[in-house]
PDB file of N, CA and C in Angstrom:
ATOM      1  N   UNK A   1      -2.959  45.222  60.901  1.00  0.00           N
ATOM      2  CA  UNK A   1      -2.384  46.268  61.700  1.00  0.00           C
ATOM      3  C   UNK A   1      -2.258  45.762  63.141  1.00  0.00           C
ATOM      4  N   UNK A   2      -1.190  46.123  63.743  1.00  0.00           N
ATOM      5  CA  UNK A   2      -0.626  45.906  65.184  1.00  0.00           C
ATOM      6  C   UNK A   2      -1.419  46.913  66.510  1.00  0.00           C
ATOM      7  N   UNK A   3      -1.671  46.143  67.327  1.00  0.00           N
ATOM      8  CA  UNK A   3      -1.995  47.315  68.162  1.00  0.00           C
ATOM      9  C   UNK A   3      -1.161  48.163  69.017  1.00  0.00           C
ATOM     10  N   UNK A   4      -1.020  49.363  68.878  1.00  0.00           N
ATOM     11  CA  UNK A   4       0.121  50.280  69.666  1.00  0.00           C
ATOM     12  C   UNK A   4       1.165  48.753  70.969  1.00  0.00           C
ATOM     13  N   UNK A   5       2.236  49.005  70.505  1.00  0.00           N
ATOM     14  CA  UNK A   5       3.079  48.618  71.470  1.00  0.00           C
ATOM     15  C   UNK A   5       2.986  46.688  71.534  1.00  0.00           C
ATOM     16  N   UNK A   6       2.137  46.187  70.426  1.00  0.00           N
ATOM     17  CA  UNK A   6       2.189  45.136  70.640  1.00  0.00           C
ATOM     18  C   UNK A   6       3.187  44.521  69.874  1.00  0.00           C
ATOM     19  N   UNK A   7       4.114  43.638  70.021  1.00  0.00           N
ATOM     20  CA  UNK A   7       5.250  43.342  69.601  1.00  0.00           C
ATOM     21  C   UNK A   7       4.382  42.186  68.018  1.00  0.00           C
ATOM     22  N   UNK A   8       5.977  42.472  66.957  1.00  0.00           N
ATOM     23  CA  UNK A   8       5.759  41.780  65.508  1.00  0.00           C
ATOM     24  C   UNK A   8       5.268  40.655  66.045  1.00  0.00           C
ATOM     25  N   UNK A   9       4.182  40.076  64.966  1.00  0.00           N
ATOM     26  CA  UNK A   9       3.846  38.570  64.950  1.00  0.00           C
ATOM     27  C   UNK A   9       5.387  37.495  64.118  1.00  0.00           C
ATOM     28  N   UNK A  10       5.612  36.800  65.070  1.00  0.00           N
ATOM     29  CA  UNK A  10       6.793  36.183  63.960  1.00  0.00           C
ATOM     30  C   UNK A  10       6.156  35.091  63.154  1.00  0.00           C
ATOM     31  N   UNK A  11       5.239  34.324  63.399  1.00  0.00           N
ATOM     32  CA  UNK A  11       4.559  33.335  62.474  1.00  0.00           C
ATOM     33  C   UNK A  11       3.064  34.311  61.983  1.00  0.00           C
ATOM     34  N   UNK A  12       3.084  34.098  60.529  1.00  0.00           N
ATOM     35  CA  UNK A  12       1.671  34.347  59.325  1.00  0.00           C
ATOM     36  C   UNK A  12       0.506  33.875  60.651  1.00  0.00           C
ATOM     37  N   UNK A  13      -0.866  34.517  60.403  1.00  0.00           N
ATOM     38  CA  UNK A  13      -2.082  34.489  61.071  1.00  0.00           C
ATOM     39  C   UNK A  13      -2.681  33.403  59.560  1.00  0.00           C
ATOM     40  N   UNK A  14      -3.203  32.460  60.453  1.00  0.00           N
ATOM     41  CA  UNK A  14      -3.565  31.560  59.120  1.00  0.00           C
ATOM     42  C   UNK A  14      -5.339  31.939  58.888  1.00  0.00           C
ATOM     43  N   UNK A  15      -5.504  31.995  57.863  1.00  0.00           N
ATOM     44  CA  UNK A  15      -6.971  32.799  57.742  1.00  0.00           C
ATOM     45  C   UNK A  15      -7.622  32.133  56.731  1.00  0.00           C
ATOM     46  N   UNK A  16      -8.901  31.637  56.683  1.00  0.00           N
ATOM     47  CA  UNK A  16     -10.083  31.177  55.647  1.00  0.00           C
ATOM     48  C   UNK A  16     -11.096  31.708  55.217  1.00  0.00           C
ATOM     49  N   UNK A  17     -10.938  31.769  54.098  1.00  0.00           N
ATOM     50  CA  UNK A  17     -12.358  32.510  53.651  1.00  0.00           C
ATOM     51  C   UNK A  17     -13.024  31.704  52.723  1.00  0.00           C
ATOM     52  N   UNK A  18     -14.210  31.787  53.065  1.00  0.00           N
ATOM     53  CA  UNK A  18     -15.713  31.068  52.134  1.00  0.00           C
ATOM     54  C   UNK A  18     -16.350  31.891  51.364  1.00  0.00           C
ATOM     55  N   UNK A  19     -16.135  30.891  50.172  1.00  0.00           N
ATOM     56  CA  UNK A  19     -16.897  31.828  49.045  1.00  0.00           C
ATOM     57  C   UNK A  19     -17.695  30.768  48.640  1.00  0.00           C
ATOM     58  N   UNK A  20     -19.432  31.133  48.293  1.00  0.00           N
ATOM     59  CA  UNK A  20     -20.349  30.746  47.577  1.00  0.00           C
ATOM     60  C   UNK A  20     -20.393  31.820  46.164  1.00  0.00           C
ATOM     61  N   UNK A  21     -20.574  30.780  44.595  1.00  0.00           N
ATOM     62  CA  UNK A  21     -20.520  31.162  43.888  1.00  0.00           C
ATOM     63  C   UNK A  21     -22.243  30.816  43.148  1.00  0.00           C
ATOM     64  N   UNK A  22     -22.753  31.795  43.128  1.00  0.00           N
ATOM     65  CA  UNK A  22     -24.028  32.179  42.658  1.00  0.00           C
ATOM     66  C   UNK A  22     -24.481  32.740  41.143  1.00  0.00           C
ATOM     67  N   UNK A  23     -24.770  32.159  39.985  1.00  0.00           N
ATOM     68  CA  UNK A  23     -25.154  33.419  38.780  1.00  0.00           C
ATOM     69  C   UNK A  23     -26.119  34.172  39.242  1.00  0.00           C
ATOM     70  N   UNK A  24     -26.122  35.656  38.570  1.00  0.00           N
ATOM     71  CA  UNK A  24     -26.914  36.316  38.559  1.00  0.00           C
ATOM     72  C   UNK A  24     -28.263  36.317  37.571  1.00  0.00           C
ATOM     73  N   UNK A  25     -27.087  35.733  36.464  1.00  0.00           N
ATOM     74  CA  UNK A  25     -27.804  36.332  35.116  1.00  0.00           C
ATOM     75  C   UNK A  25     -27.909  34.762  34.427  1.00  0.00           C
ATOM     76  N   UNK A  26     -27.861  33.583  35.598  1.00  0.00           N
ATOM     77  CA  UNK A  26     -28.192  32.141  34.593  1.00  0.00           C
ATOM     78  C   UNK A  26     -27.191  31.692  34.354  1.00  0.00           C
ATOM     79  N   UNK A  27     -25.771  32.096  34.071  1.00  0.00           N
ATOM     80  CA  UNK A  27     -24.573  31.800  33.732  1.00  0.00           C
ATOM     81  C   UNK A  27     -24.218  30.446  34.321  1.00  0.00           C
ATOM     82  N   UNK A  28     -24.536  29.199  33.563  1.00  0.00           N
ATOM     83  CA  UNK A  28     -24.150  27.785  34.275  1.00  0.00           C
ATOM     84  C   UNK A  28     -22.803  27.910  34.218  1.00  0.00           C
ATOM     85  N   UNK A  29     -21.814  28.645  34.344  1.00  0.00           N
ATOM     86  CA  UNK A  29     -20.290  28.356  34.150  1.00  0.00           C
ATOM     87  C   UNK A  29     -19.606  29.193  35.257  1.00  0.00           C
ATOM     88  N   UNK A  30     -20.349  29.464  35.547  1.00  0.00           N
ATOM     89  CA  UNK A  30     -20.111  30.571  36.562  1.00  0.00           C
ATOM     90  C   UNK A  30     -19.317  30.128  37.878  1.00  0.00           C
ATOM     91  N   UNK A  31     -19.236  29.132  38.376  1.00  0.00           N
ATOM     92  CA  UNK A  31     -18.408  28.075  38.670  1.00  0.00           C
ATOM     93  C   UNK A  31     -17.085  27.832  38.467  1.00  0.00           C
ATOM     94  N   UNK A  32     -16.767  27.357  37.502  1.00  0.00           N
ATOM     95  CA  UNK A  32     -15.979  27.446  36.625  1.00  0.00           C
ATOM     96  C   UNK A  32     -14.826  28.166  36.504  1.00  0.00           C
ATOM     97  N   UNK A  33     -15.682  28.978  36.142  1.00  0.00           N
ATOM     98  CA  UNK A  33     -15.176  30.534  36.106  1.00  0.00           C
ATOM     99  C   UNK A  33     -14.694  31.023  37.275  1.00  0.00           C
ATOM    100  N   UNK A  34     -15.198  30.776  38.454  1.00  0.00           N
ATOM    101  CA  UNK A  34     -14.677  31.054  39.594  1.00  0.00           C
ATOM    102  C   UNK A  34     -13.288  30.512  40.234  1.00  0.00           C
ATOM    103  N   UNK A  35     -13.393  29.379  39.842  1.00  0.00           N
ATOM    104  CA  UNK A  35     -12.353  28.062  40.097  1.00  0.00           C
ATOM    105  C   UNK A  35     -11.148  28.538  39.435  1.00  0.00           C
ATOM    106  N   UNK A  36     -11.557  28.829  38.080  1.00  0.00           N
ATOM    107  CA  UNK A  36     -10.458  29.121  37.439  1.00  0.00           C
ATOM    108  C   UNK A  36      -9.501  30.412  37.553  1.00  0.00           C
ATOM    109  N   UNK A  37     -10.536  31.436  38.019  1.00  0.00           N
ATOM    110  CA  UNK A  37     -10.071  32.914  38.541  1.00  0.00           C
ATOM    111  C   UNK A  37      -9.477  32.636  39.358  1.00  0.00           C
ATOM    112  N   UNK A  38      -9.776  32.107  40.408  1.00  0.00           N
ATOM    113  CA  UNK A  38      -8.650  31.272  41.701  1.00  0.00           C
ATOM    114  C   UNK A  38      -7.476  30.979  41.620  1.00  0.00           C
ATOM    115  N   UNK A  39      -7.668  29.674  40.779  1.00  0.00           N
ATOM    116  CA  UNK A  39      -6.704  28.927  40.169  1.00  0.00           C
ATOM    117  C   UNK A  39      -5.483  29.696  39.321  1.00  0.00           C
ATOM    118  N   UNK A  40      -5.637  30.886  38.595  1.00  0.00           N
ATOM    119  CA  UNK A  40      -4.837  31.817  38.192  1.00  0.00           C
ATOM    120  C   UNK A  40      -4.430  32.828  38.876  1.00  0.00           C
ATOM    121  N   UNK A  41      -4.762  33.170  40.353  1.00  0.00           N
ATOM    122  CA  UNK A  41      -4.358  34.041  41.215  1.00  0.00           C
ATOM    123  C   UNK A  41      -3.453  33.223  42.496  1.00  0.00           C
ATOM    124  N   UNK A  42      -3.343  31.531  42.097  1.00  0.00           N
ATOM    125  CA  UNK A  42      -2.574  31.270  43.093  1.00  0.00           C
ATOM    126  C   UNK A  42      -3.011  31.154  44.478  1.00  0.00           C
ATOM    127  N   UNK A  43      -4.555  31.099  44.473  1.00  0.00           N
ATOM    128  CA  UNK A  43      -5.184  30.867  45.929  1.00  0.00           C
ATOM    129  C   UNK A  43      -5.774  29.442  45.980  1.00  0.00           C
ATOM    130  N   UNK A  44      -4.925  28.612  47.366  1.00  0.00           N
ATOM    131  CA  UNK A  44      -5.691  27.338  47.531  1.00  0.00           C
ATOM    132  C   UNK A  44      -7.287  27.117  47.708  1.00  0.00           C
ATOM    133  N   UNK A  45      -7.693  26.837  46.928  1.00  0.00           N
ATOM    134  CA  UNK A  45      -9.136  26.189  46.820  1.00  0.00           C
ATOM    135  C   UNK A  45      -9.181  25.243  47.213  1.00  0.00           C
ATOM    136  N   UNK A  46     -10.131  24.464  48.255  1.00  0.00           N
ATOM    137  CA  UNK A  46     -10.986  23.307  48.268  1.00  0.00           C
ATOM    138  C   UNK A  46     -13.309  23.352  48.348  1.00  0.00           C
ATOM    139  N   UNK A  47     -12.766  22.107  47.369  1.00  0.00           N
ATOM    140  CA  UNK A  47     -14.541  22.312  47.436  1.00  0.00           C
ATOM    141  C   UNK A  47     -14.941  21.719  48.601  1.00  0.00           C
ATOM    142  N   UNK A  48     -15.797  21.934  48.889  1.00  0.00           N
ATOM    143  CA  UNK A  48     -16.885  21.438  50.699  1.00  0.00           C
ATOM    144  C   UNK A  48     -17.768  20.679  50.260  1.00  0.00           C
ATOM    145  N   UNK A  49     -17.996  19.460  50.889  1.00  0.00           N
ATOM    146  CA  UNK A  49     -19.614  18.573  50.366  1.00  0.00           C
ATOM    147  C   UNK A  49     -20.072  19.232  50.807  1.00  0.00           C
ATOM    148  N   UNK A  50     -21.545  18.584  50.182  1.00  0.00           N
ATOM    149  CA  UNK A  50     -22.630  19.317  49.989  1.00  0.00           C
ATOM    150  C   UNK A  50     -23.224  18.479  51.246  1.00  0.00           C
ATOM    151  N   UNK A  51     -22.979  17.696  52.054  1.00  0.00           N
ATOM    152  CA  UNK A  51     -24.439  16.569  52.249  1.00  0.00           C
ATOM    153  C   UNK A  51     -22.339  15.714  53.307  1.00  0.00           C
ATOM    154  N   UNK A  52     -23.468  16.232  54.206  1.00  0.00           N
ATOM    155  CA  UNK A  52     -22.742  15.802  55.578  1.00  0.00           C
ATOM    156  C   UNK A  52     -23.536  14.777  56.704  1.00  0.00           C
ATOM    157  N   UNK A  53     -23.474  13.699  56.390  1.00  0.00           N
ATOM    158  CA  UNK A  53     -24.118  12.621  57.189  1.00  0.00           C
ATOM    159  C   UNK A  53     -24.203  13.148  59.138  1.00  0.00           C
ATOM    160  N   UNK A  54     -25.122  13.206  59.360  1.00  0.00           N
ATOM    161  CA  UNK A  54     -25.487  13.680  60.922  1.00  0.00           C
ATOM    162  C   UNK A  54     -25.522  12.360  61.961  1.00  0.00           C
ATOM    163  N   UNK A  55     -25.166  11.999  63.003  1.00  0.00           N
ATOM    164  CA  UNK A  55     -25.644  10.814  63.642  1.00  0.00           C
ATOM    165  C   UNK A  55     -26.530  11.416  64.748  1.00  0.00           C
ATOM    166  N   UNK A  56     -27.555  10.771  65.380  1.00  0.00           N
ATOM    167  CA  UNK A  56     -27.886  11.146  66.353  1.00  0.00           C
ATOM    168  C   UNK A  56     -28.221  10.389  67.520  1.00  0.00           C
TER     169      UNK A  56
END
């Protein structure tokens, strides 16, 4: 939503969202399953390492 009087955006707001995928109930596929729910709704996924080297 626009705020009163503020003129159309002409370029898309580019937006990210993070999802951690957790079982509740033990479900090792659960993953998977997530990826694939994605993957059939047409939303770009990338996975994130886990283990990001620090220098100091």
């Amino acid at each position: 939503m626009l705020r009163a009087y503020e003129p159309a955006m002409t370029q898309p707001l580019p937006v990210s969202i993070i999802v951690t995928l957790r079982p509740l109930d033990g479900n090792p596929n659960v993953r998977a399953d997530g990826i694939r729910a994605l993957t059939q709704t047409n939303w770009v996924h990338t996975s994130l390492t886990v283990r990001a080297p620090v220098r100091v």
